[in-house]
Protein backbone atom coordinates (compact mmCIF):
# COMPACT_ATOMS: atom_id res chain seq x y z
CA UNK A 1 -33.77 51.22 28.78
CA UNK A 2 -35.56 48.54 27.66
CA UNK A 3 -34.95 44.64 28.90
CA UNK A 4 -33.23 43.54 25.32
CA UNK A 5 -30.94 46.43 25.28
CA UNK A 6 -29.45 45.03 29.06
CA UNK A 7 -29.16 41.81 27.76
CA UNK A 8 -26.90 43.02 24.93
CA UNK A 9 -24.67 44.98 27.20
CA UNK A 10 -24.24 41.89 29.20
CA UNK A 11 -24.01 39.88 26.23
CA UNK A 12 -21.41 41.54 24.69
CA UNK A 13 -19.32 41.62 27.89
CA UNK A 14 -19.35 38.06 28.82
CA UNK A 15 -18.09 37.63 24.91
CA UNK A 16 -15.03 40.34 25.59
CA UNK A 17 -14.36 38.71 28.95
CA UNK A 18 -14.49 35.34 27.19
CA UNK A 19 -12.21 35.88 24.72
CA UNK A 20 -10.03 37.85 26.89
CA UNK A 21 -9.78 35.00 29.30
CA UNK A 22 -9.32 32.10 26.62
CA UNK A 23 -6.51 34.56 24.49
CA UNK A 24 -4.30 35.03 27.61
CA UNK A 25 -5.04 31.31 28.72
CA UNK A 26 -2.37 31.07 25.40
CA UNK A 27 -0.01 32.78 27.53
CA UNK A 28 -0.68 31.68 31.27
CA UNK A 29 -1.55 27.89 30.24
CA UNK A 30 -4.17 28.24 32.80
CA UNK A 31 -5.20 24.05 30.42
CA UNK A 32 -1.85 23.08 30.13
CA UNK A 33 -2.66 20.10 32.04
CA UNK A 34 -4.99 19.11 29.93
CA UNK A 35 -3.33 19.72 26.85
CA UNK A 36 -0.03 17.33 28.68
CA UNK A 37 -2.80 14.66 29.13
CA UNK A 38 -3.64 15.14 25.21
CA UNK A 39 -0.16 14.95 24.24
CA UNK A 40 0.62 11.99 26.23
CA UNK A 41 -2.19 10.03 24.32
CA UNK A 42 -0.40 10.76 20.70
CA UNK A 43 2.90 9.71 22.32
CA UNK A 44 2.21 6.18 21.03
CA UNK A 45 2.13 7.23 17.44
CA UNK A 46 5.22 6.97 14.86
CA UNK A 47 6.56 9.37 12.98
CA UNK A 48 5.36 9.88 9.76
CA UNK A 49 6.76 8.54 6.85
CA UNK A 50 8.60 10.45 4.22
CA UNK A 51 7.41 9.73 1.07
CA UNK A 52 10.54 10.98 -0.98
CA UNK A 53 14.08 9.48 -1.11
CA UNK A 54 16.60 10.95 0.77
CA UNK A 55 18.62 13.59 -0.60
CA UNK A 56 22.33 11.56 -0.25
CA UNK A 57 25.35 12.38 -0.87
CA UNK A 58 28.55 9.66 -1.90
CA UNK A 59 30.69 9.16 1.03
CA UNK A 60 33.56 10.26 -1.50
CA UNK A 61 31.78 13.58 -2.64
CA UNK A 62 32.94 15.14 -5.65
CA UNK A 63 32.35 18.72 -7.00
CA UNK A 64 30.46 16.94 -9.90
CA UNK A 65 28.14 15.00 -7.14
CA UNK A 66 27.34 18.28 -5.40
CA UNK A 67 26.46 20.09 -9.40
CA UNK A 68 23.47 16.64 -9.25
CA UNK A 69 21.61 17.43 -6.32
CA UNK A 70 18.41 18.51 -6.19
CA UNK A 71 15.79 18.77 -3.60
CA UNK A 72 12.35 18.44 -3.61
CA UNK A 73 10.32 21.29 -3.71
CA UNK A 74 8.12 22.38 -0.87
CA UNK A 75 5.25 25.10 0.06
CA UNK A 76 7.43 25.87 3.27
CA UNK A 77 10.73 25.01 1.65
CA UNK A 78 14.08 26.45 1.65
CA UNK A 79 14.95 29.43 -0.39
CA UNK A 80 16.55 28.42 -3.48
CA UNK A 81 18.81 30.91 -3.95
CA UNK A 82 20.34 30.28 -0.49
CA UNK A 83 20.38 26.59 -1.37
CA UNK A 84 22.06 27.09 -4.26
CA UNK A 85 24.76 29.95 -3.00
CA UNK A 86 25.77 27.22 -0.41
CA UNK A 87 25.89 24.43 -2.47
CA UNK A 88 27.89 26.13 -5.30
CA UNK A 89 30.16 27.06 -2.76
CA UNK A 90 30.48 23.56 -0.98
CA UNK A 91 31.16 22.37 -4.56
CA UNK A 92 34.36 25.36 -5.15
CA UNK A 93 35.22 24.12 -1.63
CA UNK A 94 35.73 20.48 -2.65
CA UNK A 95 37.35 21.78 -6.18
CA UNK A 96 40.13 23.36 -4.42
CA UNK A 97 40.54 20.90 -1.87
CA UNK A 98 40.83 18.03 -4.53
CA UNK A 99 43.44 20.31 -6.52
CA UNK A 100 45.60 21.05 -3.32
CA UNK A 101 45.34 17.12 -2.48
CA UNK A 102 46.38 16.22 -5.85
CA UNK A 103 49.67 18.81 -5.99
CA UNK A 104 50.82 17.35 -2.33
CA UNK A 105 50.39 13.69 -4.32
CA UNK A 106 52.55 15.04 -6.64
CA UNK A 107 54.93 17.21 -4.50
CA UNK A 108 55.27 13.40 -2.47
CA UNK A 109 55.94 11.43 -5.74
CA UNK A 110 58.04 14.13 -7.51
CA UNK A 111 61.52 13.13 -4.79
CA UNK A 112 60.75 9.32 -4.96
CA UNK A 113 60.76 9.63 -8.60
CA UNK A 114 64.04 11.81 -8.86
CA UNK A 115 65.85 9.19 -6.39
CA UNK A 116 64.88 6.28 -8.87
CA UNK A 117 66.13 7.88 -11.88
CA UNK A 118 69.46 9.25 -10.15
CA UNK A 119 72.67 7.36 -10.08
């Protein structure tokens, strides 16, 4: 064999042994103190700023307030189908709850009222 065709061989398995070596460092962390030191230096930086307005709700939510809200969209965002199915359903949550809160106001008034008009 000639000299060039060795030097291949070798070549290519200091390249396999390379990469094997640097793909498993991924999973022994044979750096990891060197990527802690790395870290530590971006410790000192802020987090970033959003550049959209919150997505807020009222304190007092209503079923109307929950039909408004819309979130931004995003190239790793949330489904929205699954945004939607939840909200529509926090909104029929907050339906029925007003509705039930409403008939005990009534049930509550309804004896108070009878005892004033009585004898």
């Amino acid at each position: 064999m000639e000299p060039v065709s060795f030097f291949l061989i070798f070549l290519a398995i200091a390249l396999i042994g390379a990469a094997l070596f640097f793909g498993a460092d991924s999973a022994s962390g044979v750096f990891r103190r060197r990527r802690a030191a790395e870290s530590a230096l971006l410790d000192g930086f802020d987090e970033p700023v959003a550049s959209l307005p919150p997505v807020l709700l009222p304190a007092e939510a209503s079923p109307a307030d929950i039909d408004r809200v819309r979130f931004a969209l995003g190239l790793r965002g949330y489904r929205m189908d699954q945004v939607d199915q939840v909200l529509d359903d926090l909104r029929d949550q907050l339906a029925a709850k007003d509705r039930e809160i409403e008939r005990l106001r009534m049930e509550l008034h309804a004896p108070a009222q009878r005892g004033e008009s009585g004898p």
